[in-house]
C-alpha atoms as a PDB file:
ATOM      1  CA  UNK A   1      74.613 116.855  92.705  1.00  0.00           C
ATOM      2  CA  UNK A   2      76.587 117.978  95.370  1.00  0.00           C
ATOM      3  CA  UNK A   3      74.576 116.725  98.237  1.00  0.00           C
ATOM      4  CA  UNK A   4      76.356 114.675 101.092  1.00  0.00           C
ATOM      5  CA  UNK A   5      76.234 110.692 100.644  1.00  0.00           C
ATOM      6  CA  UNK A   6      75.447 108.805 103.352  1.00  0.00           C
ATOM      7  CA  UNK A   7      74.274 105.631 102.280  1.00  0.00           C
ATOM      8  CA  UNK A   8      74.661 104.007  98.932  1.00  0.00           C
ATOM      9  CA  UNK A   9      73.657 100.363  97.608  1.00  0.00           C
ATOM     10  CA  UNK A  10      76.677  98.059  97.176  1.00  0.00           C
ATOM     11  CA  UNK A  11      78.259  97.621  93.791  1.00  0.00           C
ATOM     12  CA  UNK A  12      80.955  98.503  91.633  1.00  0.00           C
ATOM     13  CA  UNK A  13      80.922 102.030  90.874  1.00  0.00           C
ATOM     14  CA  UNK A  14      83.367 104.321  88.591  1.00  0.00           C
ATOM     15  CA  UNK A  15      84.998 107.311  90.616  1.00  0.00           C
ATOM     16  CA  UNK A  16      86.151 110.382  89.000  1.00  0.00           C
ATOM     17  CA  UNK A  17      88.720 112.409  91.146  1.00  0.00           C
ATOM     18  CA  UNK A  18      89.682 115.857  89.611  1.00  0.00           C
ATOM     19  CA  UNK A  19      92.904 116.420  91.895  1.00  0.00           C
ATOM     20  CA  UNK A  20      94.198 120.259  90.936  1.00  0.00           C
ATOM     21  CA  UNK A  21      96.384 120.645  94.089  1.00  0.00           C
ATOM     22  CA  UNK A  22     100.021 119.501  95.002  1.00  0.00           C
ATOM     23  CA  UNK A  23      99.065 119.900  98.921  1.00  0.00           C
ATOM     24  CA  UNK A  24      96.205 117.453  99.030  1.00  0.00           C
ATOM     25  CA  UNK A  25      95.733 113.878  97.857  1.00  0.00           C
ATOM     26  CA  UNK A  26      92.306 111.817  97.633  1.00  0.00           C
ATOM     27  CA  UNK A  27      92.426 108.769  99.787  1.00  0.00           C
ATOM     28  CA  UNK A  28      89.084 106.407  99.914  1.00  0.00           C
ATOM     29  CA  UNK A  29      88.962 103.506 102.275  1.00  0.00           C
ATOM     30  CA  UNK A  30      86.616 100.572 103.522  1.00  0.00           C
ATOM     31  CA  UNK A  31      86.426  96.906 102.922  1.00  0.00           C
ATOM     32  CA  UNK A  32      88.881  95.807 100.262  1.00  0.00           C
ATOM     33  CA  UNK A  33      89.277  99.612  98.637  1.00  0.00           C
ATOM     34  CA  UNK A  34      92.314 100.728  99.209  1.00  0.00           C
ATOM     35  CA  UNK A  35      92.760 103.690  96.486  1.00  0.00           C
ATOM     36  CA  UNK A  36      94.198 107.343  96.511  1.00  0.00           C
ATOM     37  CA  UNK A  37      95.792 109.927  94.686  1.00  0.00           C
ATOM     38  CA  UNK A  38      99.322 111.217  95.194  1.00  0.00           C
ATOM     39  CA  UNK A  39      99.818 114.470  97.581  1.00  0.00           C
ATOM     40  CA  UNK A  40     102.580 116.108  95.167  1.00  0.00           C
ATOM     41  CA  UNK A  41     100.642 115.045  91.347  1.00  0.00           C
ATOM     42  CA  UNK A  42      97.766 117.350  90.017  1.00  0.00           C
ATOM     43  CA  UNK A  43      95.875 114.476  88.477  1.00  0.00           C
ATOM     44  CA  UNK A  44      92.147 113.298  87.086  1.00  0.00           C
ATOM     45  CA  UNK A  45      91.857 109.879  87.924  1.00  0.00           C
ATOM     46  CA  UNK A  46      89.331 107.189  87.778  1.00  0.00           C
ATOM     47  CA  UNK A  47      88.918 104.267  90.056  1.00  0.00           C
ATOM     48  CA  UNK A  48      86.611 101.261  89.311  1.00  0.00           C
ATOM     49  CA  UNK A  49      85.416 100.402  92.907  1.00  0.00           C
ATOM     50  CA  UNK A  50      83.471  97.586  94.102  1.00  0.00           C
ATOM     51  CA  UNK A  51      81.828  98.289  97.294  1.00  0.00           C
ATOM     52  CA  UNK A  52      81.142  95.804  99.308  1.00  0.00           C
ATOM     53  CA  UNK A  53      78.714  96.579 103.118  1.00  0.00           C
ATOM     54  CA  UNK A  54      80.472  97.619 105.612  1.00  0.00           C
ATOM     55  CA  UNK A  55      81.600 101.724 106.322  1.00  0.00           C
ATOM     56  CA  UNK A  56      84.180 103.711 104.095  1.00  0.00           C
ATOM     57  CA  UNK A  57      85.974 106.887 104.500  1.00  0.00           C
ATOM     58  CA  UNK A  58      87.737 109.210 102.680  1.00  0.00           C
ATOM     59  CA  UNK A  59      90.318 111.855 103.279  1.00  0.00           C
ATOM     60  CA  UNK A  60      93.261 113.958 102.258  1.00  0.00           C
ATOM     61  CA  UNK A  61      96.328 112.441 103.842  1.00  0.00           C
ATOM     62  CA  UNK A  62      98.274 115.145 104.770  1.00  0.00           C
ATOM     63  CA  UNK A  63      95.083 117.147 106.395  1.00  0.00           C
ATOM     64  CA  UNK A  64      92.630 114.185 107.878  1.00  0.00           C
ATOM     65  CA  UNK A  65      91.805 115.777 110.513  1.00  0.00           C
ATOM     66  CA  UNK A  66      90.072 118.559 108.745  1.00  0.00           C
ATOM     67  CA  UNK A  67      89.372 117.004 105.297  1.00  0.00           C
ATOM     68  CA  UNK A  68      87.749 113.882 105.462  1.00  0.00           C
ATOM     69  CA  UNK A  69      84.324 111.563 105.277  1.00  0.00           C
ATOM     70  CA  UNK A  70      82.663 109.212 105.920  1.00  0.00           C
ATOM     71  CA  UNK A  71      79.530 106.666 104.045  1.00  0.00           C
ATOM     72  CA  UNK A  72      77.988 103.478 104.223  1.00  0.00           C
ATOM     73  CA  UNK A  73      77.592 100.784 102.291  1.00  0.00           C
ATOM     74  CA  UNK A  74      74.375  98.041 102.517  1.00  0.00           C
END
């Protein structure tokens, strides 16, 4: 709904990233998650997560310094 996430229940969710640049990737991190995008591919992907408690964050590669997130997990 486009507000910021924060906190979320753990779980296995479904995640939809619509990718429509060849400068940026999508890049999510925490626990065992491990899953991204490629920089150079305009893609839609989806990634069946399981999130486990603990902190995640998410970024574009190439720009993390000035593209990136953060949530937790309980």
């Amino acid at each position: 709904d486009g507000n910021a996430i924060e906190n979320l229940a753990a779980g296995t969710y479904k995640l939809k990233v619509e990718d429509y640049s060849t400068i940026h990737n999508f890049h999510l991190m925490g626990g065992s998650v491990n899953e991204a995008t490629t920089v150079a591919e305009k893609t839609e992907k989806t990634f069946t997560v399981n999130l486990t408690p603990g902190d995640y964050t998410f970024q574009c590669d190439p720009h993390a310094s000035q593209m990136s997130g953060s949530f937790h997990v309980s």
